[in-house]
Protein backbone atom coordinates (compact mmCIF):
# COMPACT_ATOMS: atom_id res chain seq x y z
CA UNK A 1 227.34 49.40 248.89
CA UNK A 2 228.49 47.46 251.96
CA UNK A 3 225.91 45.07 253.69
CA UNK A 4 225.80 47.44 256.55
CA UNK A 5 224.64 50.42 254.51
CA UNK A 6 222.00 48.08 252.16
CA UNK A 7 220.56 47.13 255.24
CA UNK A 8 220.50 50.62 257.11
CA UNK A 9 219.36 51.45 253.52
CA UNK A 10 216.53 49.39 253.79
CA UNK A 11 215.26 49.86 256.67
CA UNK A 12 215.04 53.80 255.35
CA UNK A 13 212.96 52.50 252.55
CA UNK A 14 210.68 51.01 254.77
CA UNK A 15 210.37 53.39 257.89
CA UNK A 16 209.53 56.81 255.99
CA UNK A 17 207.27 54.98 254.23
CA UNK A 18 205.08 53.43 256.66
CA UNK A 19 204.06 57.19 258.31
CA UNK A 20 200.92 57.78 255.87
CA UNK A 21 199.88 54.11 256.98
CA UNK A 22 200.15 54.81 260.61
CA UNK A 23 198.76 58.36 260.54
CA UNK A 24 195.37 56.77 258.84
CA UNK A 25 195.53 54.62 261.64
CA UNK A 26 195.73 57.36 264.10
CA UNK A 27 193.46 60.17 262.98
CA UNK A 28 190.76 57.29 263.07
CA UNK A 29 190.43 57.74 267.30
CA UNK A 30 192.89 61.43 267.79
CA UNK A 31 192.39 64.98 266.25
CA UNK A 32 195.62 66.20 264.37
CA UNK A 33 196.25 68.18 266.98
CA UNK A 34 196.59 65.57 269.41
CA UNK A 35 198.54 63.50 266.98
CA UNK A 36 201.13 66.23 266.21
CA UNK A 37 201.92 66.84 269.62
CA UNK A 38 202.29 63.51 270.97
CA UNK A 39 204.74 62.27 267.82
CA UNK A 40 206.89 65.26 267.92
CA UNK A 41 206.90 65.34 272.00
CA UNK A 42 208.05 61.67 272.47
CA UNK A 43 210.29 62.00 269.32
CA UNK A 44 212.36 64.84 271.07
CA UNK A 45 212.19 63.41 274.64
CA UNK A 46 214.00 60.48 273.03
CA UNK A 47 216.22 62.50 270.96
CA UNK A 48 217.01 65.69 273.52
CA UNK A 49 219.94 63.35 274.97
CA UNK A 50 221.56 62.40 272.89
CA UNK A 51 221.58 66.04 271.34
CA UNK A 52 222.78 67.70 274.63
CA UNK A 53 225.71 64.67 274.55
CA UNK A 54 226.62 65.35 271.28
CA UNK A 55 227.37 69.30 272.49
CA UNK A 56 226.01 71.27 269.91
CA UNK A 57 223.50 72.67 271.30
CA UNK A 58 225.21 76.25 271.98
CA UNK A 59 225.65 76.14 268.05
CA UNK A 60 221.97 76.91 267.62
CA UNK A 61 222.32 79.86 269.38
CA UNK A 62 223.04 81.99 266.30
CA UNK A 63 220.43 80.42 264.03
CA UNK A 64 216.92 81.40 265.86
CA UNK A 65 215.30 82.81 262.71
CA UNK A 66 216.41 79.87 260.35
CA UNK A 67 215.99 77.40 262.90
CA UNK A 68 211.96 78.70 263.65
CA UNK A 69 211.38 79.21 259.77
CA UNK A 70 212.52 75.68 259.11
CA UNK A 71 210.38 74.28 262.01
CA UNK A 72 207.39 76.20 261.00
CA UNK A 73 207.55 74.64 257.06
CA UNK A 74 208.93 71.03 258.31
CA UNK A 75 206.93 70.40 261.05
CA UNK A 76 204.50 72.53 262.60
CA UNK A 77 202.51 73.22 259.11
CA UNK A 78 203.11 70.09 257.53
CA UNK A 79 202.46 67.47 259.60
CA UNK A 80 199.31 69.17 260.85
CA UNK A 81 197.66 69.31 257.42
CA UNK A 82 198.80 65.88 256.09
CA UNK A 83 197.42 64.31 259.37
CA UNK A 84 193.64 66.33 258.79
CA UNK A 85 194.01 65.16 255.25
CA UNK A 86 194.40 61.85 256.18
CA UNK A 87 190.95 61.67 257.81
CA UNK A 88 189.93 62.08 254.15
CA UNK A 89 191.84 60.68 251.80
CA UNK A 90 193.67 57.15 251.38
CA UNK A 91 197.05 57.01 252.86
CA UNK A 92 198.30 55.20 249.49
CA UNK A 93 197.21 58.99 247.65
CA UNK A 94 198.85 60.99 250.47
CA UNK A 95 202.41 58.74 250.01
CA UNK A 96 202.08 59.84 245.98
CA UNK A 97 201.29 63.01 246.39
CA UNK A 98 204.20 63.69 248.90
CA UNK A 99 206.50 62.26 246.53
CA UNK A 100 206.07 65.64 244.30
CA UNK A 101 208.89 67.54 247.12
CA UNK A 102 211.66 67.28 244.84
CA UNK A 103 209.36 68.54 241.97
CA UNK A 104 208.29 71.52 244.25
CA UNK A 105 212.19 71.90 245.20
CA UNK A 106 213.20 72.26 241.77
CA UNK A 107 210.43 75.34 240.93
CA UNK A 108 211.63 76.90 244.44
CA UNK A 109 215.17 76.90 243.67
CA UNK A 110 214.94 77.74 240.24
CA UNK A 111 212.30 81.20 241.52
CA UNK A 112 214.56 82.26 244.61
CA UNK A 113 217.51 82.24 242.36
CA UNK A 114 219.15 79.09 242.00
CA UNK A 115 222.53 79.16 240.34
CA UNK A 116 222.00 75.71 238.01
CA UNK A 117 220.03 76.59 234.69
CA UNK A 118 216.89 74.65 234.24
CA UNK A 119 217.59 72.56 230.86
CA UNK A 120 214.76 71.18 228.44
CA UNK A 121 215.06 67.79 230.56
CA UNK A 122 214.38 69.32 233.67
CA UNK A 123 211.76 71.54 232.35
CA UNK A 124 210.40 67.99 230.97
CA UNK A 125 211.12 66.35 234.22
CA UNK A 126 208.49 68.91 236.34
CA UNK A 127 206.11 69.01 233.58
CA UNK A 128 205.93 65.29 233.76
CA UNK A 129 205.49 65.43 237.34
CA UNK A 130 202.83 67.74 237.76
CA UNK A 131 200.94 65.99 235.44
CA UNK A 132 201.56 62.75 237.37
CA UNK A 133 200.26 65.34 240.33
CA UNK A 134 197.19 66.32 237.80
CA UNK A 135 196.46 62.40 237.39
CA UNK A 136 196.15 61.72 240.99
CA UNK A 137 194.49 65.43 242.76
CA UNK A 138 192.14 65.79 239.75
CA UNK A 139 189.15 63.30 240.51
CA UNK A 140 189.81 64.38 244.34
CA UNK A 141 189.90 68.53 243.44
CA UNK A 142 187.03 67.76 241.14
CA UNK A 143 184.68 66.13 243.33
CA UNK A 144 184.86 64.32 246.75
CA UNK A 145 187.31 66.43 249.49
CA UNK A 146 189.34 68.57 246.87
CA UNK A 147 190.62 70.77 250.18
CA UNK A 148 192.30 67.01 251.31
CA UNK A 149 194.62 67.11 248.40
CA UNK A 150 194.70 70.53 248.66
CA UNK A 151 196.26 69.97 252.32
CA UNK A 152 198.83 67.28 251.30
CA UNK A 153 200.22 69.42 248.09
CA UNK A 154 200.60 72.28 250.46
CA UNK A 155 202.32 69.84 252.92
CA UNK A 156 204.66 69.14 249.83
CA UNK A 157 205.67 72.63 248.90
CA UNK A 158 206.27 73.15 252.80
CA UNK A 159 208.85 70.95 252.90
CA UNK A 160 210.28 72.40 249.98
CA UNK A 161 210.82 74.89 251.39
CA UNK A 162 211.78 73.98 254.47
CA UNK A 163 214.82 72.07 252.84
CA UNK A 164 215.98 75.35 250.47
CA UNK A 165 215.84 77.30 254.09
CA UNK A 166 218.44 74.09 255.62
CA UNK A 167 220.12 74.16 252.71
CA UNK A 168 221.05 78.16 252.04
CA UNK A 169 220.57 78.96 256.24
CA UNK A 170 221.25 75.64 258.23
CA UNK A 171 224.41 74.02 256.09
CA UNK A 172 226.49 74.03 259.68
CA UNK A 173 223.99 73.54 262.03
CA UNK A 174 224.51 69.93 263.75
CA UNK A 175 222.23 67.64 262.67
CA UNK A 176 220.91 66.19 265.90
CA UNK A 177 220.07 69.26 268.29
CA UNK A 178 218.63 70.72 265.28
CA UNK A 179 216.16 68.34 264.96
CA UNK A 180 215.66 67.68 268.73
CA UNK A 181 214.97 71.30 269.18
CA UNK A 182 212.69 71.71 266.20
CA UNK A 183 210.75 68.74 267.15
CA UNK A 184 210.05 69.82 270.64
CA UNK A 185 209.22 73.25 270.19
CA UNK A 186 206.25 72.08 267.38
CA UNK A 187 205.12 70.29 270.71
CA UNK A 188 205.08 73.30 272.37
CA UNK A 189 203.32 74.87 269.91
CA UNK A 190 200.84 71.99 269.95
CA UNK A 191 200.53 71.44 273.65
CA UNK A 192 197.69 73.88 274.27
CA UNK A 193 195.14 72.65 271.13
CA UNK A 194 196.17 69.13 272.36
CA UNK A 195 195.05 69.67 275.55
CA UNK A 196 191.65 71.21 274.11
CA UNK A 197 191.18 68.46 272.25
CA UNK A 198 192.56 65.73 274.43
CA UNK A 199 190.28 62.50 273.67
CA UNK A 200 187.64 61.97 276.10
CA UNK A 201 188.23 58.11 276.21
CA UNK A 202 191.36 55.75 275.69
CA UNK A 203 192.08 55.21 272.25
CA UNK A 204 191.96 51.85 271.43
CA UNK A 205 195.26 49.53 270.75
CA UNK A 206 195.69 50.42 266.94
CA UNK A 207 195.99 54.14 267.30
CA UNK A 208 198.02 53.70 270.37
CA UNK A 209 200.31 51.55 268.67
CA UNK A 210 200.42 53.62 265.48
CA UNK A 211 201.27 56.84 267.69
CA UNK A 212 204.09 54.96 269.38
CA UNK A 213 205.49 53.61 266.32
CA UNK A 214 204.96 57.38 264.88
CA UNK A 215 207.14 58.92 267.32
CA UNK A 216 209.65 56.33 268.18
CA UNK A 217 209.94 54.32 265.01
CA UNK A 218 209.39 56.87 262.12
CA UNK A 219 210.61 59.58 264.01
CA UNK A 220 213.47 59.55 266.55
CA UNK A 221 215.23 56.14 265.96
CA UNK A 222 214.91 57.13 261.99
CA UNK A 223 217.14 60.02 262.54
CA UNK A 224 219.61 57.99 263.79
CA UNK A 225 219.38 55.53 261.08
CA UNK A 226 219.45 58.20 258.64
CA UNK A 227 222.40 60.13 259.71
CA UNK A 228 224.01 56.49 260.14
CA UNK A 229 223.32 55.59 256.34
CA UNK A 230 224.93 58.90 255.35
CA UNK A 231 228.08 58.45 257.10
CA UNK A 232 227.78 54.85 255.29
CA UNK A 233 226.90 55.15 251.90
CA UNK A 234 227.05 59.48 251.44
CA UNK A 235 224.55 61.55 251.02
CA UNK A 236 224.07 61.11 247.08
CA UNK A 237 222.98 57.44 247.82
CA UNK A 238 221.25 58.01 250.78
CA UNK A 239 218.98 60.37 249.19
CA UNK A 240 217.69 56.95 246.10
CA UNK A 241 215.54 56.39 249.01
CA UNK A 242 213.23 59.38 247.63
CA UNK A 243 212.07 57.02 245.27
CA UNK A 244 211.24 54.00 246.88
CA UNK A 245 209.55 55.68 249.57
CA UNK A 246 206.08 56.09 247.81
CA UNK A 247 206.42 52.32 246.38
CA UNK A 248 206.32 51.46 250.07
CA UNK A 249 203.74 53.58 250.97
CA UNK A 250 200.95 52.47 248.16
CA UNK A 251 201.85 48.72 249.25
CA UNK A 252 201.02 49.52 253.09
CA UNK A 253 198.02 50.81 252.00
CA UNK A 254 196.77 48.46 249.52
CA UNK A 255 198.10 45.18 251.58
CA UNK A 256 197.16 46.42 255.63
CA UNK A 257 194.44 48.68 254.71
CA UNK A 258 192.86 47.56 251.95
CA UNK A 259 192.90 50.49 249.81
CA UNK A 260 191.72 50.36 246.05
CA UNK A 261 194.70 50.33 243.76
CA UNK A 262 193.50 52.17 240.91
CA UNK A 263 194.88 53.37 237.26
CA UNK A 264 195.00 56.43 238.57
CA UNK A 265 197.42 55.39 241.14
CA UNK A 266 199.74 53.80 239.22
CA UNK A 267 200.21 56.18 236.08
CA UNK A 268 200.44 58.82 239.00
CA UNK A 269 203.04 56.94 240.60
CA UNK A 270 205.36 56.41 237.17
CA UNK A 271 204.88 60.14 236.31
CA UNK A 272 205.47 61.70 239.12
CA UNK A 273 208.66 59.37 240.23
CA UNK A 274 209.86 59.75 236.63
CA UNK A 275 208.85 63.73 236.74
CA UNK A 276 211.50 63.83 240.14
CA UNK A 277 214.00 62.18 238.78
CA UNK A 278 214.62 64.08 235.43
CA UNK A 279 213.72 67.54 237.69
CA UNK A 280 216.45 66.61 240.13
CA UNK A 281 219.09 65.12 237.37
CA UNK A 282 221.66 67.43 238.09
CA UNK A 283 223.10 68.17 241.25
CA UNK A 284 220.41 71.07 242.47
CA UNK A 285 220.63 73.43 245.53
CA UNK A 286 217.51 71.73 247.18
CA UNK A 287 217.85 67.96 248.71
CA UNK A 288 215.86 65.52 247.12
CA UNK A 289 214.64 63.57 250.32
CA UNK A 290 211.07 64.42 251.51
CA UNK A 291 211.59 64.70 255.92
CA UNK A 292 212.03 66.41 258.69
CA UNK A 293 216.24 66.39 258.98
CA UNK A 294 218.95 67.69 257.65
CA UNK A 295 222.62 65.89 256.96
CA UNK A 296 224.64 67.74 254.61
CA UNK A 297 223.90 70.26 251.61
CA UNK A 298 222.44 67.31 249.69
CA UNK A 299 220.64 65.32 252.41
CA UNK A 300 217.81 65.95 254.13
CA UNK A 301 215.56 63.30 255.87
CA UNK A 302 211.64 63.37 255.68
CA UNK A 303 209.03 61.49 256.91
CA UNK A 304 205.60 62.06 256.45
C-alpha cells in the first residue's frame, strides 16, 4: 500500500468510526428527527455539486425504484433508529453492534439466493457472530432498554440490505449523484418532523459541533475520501476498514465519553469481528463495509 492510500486509509478508520460518538453527543440537546435531517441536508448541499459536475445525474433516471429502496434501508430507516437508540444506550455498544452488517449480509445473500455455497466455516463464522451479538444485546434485551438494541440490530440488517439492493440493482449507478440524491431526499423526508420538532432553544456548542462534524466530516467529505481510497488501494482493501471501525468506535467512547469498558464488550467485540470475518471469507455477493455508499460490486461505504 502506497503512503497515499495508508493515509486515506486511515483517515477511513477513524471517520466512520467517530459517528456513534458524535450522535451521543447530539441526541443529548436534538430529537432524531432533527438530527437526521440536518446531517443528511448539509451532507448533500455539499455533495449536490460536485454530483451535477461529475454528469451523471441523467443516469439515475432509470433506477427510481432501486434508488428509493436503497435510500429507504441506508438512510431514512437506519439512521433514524440508531440516533433514538443512542439516547439509550452507550455509543461504544451501538459501534459493536453495527459491526454485525456483514454477518446480516451473509444470511441475506445466502436466503435471496446467493450463488456462493455457505461452507462449515462460514456457517461457523455467523454462528460465532451472533453469539458475539448474544454477548453484547442480552443484558440490554433482558433488562434495561431491550427496544435500544432492538433499534441498532434492525439498523444493521437495514443496511444489509440496502447493500444486496446496490449490489444486484445499483452495480452502474455513479457513485456520487447516487449518494447526493439519496441523501437529500431522506432530508426531504425529514424536513416536516424536523420542523415539528425543531428545538425551542440553541443547542449548546457540543451538539452543534457534533452535527457539523456529522454532516460534513463523517458524511460528505468521507465519500470523497472513500471513493479516493478505492481508486488507491481497490475495493478488496478498502473494505479491511470493516474491521477496525468498531475498535475506533469503543475507544471514542471509553476515552471522550467515559463509557464503562466491560467483559461484555470485549468478548463481544472478538466474536463478532472474528464471526465477520470467517462469514465474509470468500468473495460474497454482499459488500462487507457497513455505510451509506456504494463504489463497485465489492465496496460499499457506511457510516453510522
Amino acid at each position: 500500500m502506497s503512503r497515499r492510500g495508508a493515509l486515506l486509509f486511515a483517515c477511513m478508520c477513524v471517520i466512520w468510526g467517530m459517528p456513534y460518538l458524535l450522535i451521543k453527543v447530539a441526541v443529548d440537546e436534538v430529537s432524531p428527527g432533527v438530527l437526521v435531517f440536518a446531517r443528511t441536508g448539509m451532507a448533500a448541499l455539499m455533495l449536490l455539486p460536485f454530483a451535477l459536475r461529475s454528469g451523471g445525474m441523467r443516469e439515475l433516471t432509470p433506477y427510481g425504484w432501486p434508488l428509493a429502496v436503497f435510500a429507504v434501508t441506508e438512510f431514512v430507516g437506519p439512521w433514524w433508529m440508531l440516533s433514538d437508540a443512542e439516547r439509550r444506550l452507550s455509543s461504544s455498544t451501538a459501534g459493536l453492534l453495527i459491526a454485525s452488517v456483514p454477518i446480516f449480509g451473509a444470511v441475506l445473500v445466502y436466503l435471496t439466493g446467493g450463488t456462493e455455497r455457505m461452507g462449515p466455516v462460514r456457517w461457523a463464522g455467523l454462528a460465532i457472530g451472533f453469539g458475539g451479538v448474544a454477548v453484547l444485546a442480552g443484558p440490554t434485551l433482558g433488562g434495561g432498554d431491550p427496544w435500544a438494541a432492538v433499534e441498532v440490530l434492525a439498523t444493521a440488517l437495514c443496511y444489509a440490505g440496502a447493500a444486496l439492493v446496490a449490489e444486484r440493482k445499483l452495480k452502474d449507478v455513479p457513485s456520487l449523484p447516487m449518494t447526493a440524491v439519496c441523501l437529500g431526499c431522506t432530508a426531504l423526508v425529514y424536513l416536516p418532523l424536523a420542523a415539528a420538532q425543531w428545538p425551542s432553544h440553541v443547542p449548546d456548542g457540543k451538539a452543534l459541533g457534533a452535527l457539523g462534524v456529522l454532516a460534513l466530516v463523517c458524511t460528505a467529505i468521507a465519500m470523497v475520501i472513500f471513493f479516493e481510497l478505492v481508486r488507491e488501494v481497490g475495493a478488496a482493501r478498502a473494505t479491511v476498514i470493516t474491521y477496525v471501525n468498531p475498535a475506533v468506535a469503543v475507544a471514542a467512547g471509553v476515552l471522550i465519553l467515559d463509557e464503562k469498558f466491560t467483559w461484555a464488550i470485549g468478548a463481544s467485540f472478538v466474536l463478532i469481528l472474528s464471526g465477520a470475518v470467517l462469514a465474509t471469507r470468500r468473495n460474497t455477493e454482499i459488500p462487507v463495509v457497513t455505510g451509506p455508499i456504494h463504489e463497485t460490486a465489492d465496496a460499499m461505504g457506511y457510516r453510522g
